[in-house]
Protein backbone atom coordinates (compact mmCIF):
# COMPACT_ATOMS: atom_id res chain seq x y z
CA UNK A 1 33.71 19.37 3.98
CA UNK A 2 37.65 18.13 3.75
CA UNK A 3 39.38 19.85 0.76
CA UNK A 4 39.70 16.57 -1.40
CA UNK A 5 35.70 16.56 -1.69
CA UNK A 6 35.35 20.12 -2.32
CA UNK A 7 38.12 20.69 -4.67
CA UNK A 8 36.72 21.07 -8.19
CA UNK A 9 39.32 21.44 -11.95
CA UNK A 10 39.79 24.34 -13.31
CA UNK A 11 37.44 23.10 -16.54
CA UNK A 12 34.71 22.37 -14.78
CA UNK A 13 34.48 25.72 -13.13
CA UNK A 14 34.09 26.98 -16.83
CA UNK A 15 31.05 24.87 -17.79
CA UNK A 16 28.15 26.89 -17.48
CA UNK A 17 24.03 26.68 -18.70
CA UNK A 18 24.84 27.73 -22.59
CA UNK A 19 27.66 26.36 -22.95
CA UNK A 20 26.33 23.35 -21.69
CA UNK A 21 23.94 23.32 -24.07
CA UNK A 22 25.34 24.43 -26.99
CA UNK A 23 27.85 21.55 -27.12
CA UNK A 24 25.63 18.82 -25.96
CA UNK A 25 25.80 16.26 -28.87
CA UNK A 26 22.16 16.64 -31.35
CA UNK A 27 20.60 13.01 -29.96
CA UNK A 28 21.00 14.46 -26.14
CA UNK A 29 19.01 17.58 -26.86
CA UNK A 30 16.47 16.03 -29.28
CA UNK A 31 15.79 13.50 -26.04
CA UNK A 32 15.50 16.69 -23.57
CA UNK A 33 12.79 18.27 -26.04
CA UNK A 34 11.22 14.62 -26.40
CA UNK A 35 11.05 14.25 -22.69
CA UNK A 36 9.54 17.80 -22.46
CA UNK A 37 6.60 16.89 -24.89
CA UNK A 38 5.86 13.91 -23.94
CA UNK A 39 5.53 14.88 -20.61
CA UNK A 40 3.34 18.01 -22.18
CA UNK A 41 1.12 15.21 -23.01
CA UNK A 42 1.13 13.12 -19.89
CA UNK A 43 -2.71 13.59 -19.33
CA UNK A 44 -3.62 9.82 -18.66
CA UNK A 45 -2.04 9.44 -14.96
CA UNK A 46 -3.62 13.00 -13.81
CA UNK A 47 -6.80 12.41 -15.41
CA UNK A 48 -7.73 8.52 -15.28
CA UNK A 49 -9.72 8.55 -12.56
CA UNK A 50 -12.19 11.14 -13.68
CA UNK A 51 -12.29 9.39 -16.89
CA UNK A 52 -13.13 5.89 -15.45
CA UNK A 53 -15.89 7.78 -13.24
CA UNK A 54 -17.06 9.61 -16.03
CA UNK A 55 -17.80 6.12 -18.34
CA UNK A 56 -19.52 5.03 -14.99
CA UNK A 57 -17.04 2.75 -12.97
CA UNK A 58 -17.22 2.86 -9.27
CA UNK A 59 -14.49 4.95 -7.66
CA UNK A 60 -13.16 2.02 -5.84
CA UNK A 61 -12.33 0.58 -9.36
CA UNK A 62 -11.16 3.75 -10.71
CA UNK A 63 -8.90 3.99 -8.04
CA UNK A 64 -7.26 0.34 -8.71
CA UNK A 65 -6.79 1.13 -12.18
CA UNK A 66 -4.61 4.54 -11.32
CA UNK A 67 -2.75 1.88 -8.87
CA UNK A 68 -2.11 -0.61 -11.81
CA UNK A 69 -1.00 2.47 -13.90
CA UNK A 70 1.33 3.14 -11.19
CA UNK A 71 2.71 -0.76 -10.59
CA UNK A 72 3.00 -0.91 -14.31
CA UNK A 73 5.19 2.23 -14.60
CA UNK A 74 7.75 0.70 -12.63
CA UNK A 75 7.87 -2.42 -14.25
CA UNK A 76 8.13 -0.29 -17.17
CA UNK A 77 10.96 1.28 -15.72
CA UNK A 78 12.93 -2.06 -15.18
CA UNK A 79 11.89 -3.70 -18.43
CA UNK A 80 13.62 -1.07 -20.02
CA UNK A 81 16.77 -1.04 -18.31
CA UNK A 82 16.89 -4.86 -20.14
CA UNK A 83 15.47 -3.96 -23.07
CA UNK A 84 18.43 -1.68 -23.91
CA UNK A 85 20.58 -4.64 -24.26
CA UNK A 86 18.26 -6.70 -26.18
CA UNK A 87 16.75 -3.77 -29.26
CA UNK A 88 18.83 -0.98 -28.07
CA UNK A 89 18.50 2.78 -27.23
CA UNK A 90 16.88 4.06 -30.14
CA UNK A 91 14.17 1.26 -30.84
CA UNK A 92 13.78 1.36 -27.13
CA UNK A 93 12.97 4.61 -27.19
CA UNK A 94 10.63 4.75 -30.43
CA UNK A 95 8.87 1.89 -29.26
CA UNK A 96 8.25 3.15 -25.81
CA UNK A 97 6.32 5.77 -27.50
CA UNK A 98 4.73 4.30 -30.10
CA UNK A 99 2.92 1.70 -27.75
CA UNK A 100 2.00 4.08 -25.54
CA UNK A 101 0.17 6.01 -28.58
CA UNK A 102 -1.78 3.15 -29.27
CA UNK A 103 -2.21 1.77 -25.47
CA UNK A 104 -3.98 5.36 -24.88
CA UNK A 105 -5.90 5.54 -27.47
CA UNK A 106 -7.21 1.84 -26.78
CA UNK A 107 -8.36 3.00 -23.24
CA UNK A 108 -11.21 4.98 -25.49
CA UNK A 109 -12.69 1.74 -26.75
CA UNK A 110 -12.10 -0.43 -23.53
CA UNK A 111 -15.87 -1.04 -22.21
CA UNK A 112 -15.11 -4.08 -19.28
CA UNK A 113 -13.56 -3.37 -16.43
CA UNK A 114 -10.45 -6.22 -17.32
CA UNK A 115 -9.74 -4.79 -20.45
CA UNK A 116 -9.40 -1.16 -18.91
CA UNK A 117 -7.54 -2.49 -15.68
CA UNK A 118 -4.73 -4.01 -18.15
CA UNK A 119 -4.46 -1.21 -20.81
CA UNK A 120 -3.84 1.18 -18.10
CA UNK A 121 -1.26 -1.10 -16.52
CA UNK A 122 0.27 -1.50 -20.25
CA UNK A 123 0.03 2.15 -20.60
CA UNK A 124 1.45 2.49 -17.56
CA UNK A 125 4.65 0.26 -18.45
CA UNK A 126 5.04 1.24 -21.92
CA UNK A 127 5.24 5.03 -20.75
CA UNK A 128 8.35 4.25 -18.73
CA UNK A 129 10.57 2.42 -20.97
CA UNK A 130 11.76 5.18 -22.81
CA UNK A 131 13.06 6.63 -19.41
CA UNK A 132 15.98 4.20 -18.52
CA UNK A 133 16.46 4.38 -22.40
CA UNK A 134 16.83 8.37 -22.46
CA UNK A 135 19.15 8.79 -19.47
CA UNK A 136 21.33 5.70 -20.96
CA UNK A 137 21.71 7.94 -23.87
CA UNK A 138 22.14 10.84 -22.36
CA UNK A 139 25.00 9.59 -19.93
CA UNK A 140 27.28 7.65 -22.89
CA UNK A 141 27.12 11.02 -24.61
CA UNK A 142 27.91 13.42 -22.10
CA UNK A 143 31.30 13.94 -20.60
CA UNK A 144 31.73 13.37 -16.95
CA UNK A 145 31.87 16.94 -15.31
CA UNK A 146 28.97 18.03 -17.67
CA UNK A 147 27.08 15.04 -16.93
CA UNK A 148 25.17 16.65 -13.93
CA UNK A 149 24.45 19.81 -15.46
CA UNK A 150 22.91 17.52 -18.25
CA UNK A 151 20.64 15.93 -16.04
CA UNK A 152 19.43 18.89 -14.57
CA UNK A 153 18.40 19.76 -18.34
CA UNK A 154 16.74 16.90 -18.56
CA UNK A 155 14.80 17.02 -15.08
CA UNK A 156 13.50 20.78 -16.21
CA UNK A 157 11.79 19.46 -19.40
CA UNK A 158 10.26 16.74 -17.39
CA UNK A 159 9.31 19.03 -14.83
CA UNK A 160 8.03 22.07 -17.22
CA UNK A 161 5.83 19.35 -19.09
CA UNK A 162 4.82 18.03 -15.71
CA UNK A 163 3.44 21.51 -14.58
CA UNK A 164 2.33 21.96 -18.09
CA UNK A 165 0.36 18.91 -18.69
CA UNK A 166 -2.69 19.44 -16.41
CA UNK A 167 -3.53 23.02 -17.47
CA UNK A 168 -3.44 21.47 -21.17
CA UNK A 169 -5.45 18.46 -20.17
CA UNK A 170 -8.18 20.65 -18.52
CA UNK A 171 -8.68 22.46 -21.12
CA UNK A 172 -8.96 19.27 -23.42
CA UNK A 173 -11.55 17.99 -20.56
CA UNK A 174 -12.98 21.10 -21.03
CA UNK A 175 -14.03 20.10 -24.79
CA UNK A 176 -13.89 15.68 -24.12
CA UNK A 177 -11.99 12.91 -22.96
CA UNK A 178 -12.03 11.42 -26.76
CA UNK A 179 -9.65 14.76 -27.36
CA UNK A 180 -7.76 14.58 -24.49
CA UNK A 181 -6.55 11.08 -25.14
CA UNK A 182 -5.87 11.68 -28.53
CA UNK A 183 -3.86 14.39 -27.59
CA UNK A 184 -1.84 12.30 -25.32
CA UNK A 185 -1.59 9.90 -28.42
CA UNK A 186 -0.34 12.02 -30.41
CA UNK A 187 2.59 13.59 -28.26
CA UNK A 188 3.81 10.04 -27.62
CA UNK A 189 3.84 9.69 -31.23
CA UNK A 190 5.85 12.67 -31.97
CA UNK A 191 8.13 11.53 -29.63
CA UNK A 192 8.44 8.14 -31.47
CA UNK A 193 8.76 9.87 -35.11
CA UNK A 194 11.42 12.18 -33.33
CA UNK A 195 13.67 9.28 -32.17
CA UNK A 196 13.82 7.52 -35.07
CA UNK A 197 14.46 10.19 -37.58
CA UNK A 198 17.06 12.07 -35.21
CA UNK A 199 18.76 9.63 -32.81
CA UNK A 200 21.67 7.30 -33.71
CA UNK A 201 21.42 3.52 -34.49
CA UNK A 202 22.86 1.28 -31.92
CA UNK A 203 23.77 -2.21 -32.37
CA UNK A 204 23.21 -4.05 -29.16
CA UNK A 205 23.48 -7.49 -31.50
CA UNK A 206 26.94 -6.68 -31.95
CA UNK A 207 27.75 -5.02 -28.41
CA UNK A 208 26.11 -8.52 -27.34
CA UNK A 209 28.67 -10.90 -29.28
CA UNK A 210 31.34 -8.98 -27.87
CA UNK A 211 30.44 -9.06 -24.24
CA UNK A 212 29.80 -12.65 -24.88
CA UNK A 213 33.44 -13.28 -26.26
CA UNK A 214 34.86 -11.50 -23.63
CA UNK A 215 36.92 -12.49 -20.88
CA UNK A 216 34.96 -12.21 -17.69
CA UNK A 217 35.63 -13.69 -14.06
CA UNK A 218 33.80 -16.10 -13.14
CA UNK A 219 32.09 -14.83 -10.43
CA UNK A 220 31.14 -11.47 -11.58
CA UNK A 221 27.57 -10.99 -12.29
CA UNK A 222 25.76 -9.26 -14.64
CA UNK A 223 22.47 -7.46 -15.38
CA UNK A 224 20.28 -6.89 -12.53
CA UNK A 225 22.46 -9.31 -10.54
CA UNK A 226 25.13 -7.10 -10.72
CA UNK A 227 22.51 -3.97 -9.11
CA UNK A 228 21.74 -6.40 -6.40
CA UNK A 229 25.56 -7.39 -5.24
CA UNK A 230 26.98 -4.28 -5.43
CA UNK A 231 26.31 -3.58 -2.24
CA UNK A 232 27.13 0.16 -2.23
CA UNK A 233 24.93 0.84 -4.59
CA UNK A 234 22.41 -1.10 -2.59
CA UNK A 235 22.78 1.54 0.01
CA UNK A 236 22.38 4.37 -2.68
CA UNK A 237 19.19 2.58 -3.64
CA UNK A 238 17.95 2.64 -0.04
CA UNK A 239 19.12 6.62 0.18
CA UNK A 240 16.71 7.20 -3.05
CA UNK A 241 13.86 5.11 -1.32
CA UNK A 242 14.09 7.08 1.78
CA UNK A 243 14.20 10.23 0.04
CA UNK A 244 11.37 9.90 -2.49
CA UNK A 245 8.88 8.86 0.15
CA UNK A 246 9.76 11.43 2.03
CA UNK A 247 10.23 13.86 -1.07
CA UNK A 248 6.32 12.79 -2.23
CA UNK A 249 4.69 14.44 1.48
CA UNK A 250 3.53 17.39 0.28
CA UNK A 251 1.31 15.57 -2.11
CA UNK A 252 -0.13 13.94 0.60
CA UNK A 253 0.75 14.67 3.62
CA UNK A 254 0.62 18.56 3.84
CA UNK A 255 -2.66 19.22 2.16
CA UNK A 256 -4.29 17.19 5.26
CA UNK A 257 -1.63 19.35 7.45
CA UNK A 258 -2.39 22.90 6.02
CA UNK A 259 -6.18 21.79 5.98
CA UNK A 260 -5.92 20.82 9.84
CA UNK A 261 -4.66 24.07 10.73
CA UNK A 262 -7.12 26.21 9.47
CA UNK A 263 -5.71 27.15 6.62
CA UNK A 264 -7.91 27.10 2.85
CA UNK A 265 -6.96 25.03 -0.52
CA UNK A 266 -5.47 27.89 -1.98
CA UNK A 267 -2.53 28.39 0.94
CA UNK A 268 -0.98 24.54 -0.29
CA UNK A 269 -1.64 25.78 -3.99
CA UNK A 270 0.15 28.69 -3.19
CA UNK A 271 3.13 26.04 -1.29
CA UNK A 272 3.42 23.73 -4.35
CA UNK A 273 3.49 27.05 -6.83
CA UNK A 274 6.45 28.02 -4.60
CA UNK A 275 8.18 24.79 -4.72
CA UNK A 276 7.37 24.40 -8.77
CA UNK A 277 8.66 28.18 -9.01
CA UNK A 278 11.98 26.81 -7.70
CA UNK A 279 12.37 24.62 -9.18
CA UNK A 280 11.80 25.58 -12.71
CA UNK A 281 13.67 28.80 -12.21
CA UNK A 282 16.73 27.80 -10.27
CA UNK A 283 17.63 24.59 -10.59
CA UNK A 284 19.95 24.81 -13.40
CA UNK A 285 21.70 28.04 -11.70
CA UNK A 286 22.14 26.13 -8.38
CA UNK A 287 23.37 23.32 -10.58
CA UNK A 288 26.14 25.17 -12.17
CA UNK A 289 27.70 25.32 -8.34
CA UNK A 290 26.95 21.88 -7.17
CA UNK A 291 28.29 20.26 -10.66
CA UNK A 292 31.64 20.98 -8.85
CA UNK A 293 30.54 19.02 -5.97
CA UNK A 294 31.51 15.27 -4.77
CA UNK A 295 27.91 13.50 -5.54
CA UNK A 296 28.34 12.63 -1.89
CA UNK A 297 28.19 15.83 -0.50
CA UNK A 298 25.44 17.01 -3.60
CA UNK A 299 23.45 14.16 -2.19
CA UNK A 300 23.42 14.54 1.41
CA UNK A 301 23.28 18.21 1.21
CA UNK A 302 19.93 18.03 -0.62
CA UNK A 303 18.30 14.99 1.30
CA UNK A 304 18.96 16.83 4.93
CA UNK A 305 18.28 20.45 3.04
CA UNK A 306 14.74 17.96 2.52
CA UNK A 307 14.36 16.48 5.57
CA UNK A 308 15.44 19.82 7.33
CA UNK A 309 12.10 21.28 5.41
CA UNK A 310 9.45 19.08 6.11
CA UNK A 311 10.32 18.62 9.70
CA UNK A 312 9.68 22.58 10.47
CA UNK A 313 5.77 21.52 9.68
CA UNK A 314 5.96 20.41 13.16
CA UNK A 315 6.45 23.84 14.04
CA UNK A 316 3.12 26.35 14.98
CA UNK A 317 3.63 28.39 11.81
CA UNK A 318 1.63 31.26 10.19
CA UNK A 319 1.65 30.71 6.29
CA UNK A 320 4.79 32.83 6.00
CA UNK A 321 6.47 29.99 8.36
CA UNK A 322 5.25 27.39 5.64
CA UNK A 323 6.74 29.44 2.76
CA UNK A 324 9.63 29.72 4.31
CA UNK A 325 9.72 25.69 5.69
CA UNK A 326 8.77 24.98 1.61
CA UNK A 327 11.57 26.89 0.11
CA UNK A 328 14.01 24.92 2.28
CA UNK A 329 13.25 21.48 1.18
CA UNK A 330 12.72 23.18 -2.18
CA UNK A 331 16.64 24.35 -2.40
CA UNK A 332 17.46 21.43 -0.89
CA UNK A 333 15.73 19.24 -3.64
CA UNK A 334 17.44 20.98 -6.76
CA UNK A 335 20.64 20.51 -4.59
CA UNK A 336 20.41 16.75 -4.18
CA UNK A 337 18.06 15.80 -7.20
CA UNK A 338 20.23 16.20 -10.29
CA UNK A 339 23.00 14.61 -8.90
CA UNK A 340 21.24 11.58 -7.82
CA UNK A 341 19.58 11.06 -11.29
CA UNK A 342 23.01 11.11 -12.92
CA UNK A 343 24.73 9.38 -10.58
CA UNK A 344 24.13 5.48 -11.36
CA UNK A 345 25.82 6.62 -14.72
CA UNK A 346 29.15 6.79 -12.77
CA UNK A 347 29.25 4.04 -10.23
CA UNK A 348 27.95 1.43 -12.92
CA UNK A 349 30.19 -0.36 -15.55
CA UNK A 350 29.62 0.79 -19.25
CA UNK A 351 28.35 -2.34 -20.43
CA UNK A 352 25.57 -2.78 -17.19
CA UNK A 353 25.03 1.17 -16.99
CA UNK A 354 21.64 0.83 -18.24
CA UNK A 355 20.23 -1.64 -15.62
CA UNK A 356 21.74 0.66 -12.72
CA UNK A 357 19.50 3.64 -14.34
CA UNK A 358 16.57 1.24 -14.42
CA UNK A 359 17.06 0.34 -10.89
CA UNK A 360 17.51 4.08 -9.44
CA UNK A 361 14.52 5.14 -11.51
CA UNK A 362 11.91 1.94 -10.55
CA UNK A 363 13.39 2.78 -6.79
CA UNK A 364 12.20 6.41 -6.51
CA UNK A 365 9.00 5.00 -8.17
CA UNK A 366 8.58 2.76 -5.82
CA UNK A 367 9.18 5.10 -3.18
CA UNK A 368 6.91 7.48 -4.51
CA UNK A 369 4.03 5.20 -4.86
CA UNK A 370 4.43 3.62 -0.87
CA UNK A 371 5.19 7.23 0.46
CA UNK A 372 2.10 9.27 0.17
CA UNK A 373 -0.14 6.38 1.88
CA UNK A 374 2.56 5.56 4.53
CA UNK A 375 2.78 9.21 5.61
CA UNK A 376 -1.40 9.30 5.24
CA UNK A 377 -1.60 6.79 7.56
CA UNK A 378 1.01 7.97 10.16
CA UNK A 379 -0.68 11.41 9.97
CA UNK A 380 -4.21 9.68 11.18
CA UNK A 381 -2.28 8.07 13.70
CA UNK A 382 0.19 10.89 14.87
CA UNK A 383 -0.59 14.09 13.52
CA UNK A 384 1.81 16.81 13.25
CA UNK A 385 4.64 14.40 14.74
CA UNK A 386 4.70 12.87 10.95
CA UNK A 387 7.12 15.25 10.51
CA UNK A 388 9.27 14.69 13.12
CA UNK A 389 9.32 11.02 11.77
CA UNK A 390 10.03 12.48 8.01
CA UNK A 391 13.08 14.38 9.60
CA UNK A 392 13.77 10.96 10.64
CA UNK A 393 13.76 8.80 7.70
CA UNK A 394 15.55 11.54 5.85
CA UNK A 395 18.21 11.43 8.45
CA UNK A 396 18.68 7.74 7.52
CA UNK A 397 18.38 8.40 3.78
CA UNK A 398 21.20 10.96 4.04
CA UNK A 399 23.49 8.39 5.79
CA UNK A 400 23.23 5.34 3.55
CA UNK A 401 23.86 7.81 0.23
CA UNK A 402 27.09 8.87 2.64
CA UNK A 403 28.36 4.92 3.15
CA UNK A 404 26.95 4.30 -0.28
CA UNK A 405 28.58 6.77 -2.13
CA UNK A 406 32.62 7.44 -2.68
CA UNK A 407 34.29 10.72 -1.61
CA UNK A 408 35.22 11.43 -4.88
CA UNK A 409 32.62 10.18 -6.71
CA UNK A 410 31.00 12.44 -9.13
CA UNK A 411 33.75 15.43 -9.50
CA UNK A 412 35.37 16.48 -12.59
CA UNK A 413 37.73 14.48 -14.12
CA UNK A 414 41.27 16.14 -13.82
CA UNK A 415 42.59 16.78 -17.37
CA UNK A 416 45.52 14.41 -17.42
CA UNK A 417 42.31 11.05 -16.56
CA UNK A 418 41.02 9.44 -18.97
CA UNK A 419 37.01 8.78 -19.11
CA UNK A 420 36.06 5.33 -18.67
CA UNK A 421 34.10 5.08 -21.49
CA UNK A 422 35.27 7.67 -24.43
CA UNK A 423 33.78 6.24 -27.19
CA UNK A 424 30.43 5.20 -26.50
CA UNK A 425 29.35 2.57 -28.16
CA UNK A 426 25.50 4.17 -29.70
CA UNK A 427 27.23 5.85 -32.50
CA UNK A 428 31.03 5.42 -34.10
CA UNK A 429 33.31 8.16 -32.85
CA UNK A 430 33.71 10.26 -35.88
CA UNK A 431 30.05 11.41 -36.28
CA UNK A 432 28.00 14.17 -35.24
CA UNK A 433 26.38 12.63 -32.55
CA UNK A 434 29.95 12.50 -30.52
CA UNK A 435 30.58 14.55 -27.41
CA UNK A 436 32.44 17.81 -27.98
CA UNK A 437 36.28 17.57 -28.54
CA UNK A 438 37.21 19.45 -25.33
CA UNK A 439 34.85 16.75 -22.86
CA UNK A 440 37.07 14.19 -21.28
C-alpha cells in the first residue's frame, strides 16, 4: 500500500460508532430503523414457495414465481434510481412501501396462476424501490469521511432484519399464511407512515427546471446513459458482478459441498451462524478502521479476503478447517462490503447520483440471482474444483474494482476541500435535517 492511499486526516481518525450516530441528521436514522423493519418483515421472498405449494400449485410453478419475484426486484431496483428524479426521495420511498403493503396482501386473494405470477413480480419490484431511494438519502446527508461508516449502519439493519425475518415468519407459519402476509403488510406500511411523517420534502419539479436551464455540453449524457459511458464505473460494476456471484456460494454451493463430504445439515447451519455472527457483531468495528481507507484498497482487500475464503473449500478440511475457511471470506466481506455500497455516492455527479446507486444495487442483484445456479451447475460438472474457479472469478473481480476505482477515491476529505455537494438539495440548509456543522 503506497503512503498516498493509506494516509487518512486527522478528523476522520476521530469518527467513531456513537459519534457516528449521534450526529447523523434525523431522516438518515429514521431510514436505518425503516430498513431494519421492513426487512423484519421480509417474509414473502423466504416463504413464497411454501405458500404457492401450500394453495396447491405445482413446484415447478412455485418455483417461477420466486424467479419473477427475483427479476422484478431488480427492475425495482432500477425503476427507482429514475423515479427519484421524477416524485423524489420521500414519495419514492412512501410509495415503495405502501404498494408493497397492498401487492402482499393481494397475493392472499390471487387464485390463477397469472394473477399470482404478476403480483409476486409487482411485489417483487415495488419492494426494491425504496432501496436506491434510501441510500440516495442517506449519501446527500452524510459527509464524505462518515459516509462509509453510514453505510455500514445501514447494511446491519438490513442484515439484523434479514436474520430476523425467518424466525418471525415461522412462527407466523406456525399459526397461517393469512397472518404471515399481513404481517409483512403491515411492516411495509409502517415503513410508509414513517417516511412521510419524518423525512424531508424534496422537490425534484424544481431540481428538474434547473437541470433543464442549465448549461450542459453537448455531449455529456445523462441518466442511465451516463452509468453506461462512464467507463470506470463500468469496471466497478463488473467488480460487484463478480463479487456477488461469488459472494452468494455458500447459499448454494457449499451446502451440496459440506453434504458431499460427509458432513450433516447442521455443520453449514453452524457455517452461515458463523458468517451471520460476523457480521452482525463486527462489521461496524472493522468499519471504523477501513473508513480511513482508499475505497480501492477497502474493495480489493475484501473481494480477495472473499475469494481467498471460498477457494480453501478445495482443501480436505475437518469442520474446524471450514470454520476457519468461513471466517476468512467473512472478514473479508465486512472489509469490502460497506465500502462498495457507498461508493457510487462518490464517483457519481450530484444531480445523476441516484441512477449510479440504482445501477450498483440491480448489479449485485443480478449477480446474486445468476450466481447460485452458475456455481450449481459447475459443482455437478467439477466438484470441489468450483472453488478453485471462485478463487478465480474473484481474482478478476478484485482487478477491475482496482482499474475501476481511483487511488484516492473514497478517503477523507482534508479540512481545507470543500465537499462537492454541501447543501443537498432534499431539504434547505438551515433545518434539522442538515448534516452536522463539523462534516465537510
Amino acid at each position: 500500500m503506497s503512503v498516498e492511499e493509506s494516509a487518512p486526516s486527522t478528523e476522520a481518525e476521530a469518527v467513531g460508532i456513537g459519534q457516528t450516530w449521534r450526529e447523523a441528521p434525523l431522516p438518515v436514522r429514521v431510514v436505518i430503523a425503516g430498513i431494519m423493519v421492513n426487512r423484519l418483515g421480509g417474509f414473502l421472498q423466504v416463504f413464497l414457495v411454501l405458500f404457492m405449494v401450500a394453495r396447491g400449485f405445482p413446484e415447478v410453478q412455485a418455483g417461477f414465481a420466486l424467479a419473477a419475484h427475483g427479476a422484478g426486484a431488480v427492475a425495482g431496483i432500477l425503476l427507482g434510481g429514475w423515479l427519484i428524479g421524477l416524485i423524489g426521495v420521500r414519495l419514492s420511498i412512501v410509495s415503495s412501501m405502501a404498494l408493497t403493503a397492498v401487492l402482499t396482501a393481494a397475493l392472499l386473494c390471487a387464485s390463477s396462476y397469472p394473477v399470482m405470477m404478476l403480483l409476486a413480480a409487482g411485489a417483487g419490484a415495488a419492494s426494491q424501490v425504496y432501496r436506491p431511494a434510501s441510500a440516495e438519502l442517506v449519501s446527500r446527508l452524510t459527509g464524505e469521511q462518515r459516509r462509509v461508516m453510514v453505510f455500514a449502519m445501514y447494511r446491519l439493519a438490513t442484515n439484523i432484519g434479514t436474520t430476523a425475518a425467518p424466525l418471525i415468519g415461522a412462527a407466523l407459519v406456525a399459526h397461517s399464511y393469512t397472518l404471515l402476509f399481513w404481517g409483512e403488510a403491515a411492516a411495509a406500511l409502517c415503513v410508509a407512515v414513517l417516511g412521510l411523517r419524518s423525512l424531508p420534502a424534496d422537490r425534484p419539479a424544481a431540481m428538474g427546471r434547473a437541470a433543464r436551464t442549465a448549461p450542459r455540453p453537448p455531449d455529456r449524457a445523462t441518466g442511465y446513459r451516463a452509468v453506461l459511458r462512464d467507463r470506470s464505473f463500468v469496471l466497478f460494476l463488473a467488480a460487484i458482478l463478480g463479487f456477488s456471484a461469488v459472494y452468494t456460494q455458500y447459499l448454494s454451493t457449499l451446502p451440496l459441498a459440506v453434504r458431499a463430504h460427509g458432513f450433516d445439515t447442521f455443520v453449514y447451519g453452524s457455517l452461515v451462524a458463523v458468517n451471520g455472527a460476523i457480521v452482525i457483531l463486527c462489521e461496524l468495528v472493522v468499519t471504523r478502521k477501513v473508513q480511513r481507507w482508499s475505497a480501492r484498497i477497502a474493495a480489493v482487500t475484501g473481494i480477495l479476503a472473499v475469494g481467498a475464503g471460498l477457494t480453501a473449500y478445495a482443501l480436505p478440511l475437518g469442520v474446524a478447517g471450514l470454520v476457519a475457511a468461513t471466517v476468512v471470506w467473512s472478514v473479508g466481506e465486512i472489509i469490502g462490503s460497506p465500502t462498495m455500497t457507498a461508493y457510487p455516492a462518490l464517483a457519481a455527479d450530484p444531480e445523476n447520483r441516484s441512477r449510479y446507486l440504482g445501477a450498483a444495487q440491480a448489479t449485485f442483484g443480478i449477480g446474486s440471482a445468476v450466481g447460485p445456479a452458475a456455481g450449481v451447475a459447475a459443482w455437478a460438472l467439477m466438484s470441489d474444483t468450483v472453488w478453485l474457479l471462485c478463487g478465480a472469478v474473484a481474482s478478476c473481480a478484485a482487478l477491475a474494482a482496482y482499474y475501476g476505482m481511483p487511488a484516492r477515491a473514497g478517503q477523507p476529505p482534508l479540512p481545507d476541500q470543500e465537499k462537492r455537494d454541501p447543501c443537498p438539495p432534499l431539504c434547505p440548509a438551515d433545518s434539522s435535517c442538515a448534516p452536522p456543522r463539523d462534516q465537510p
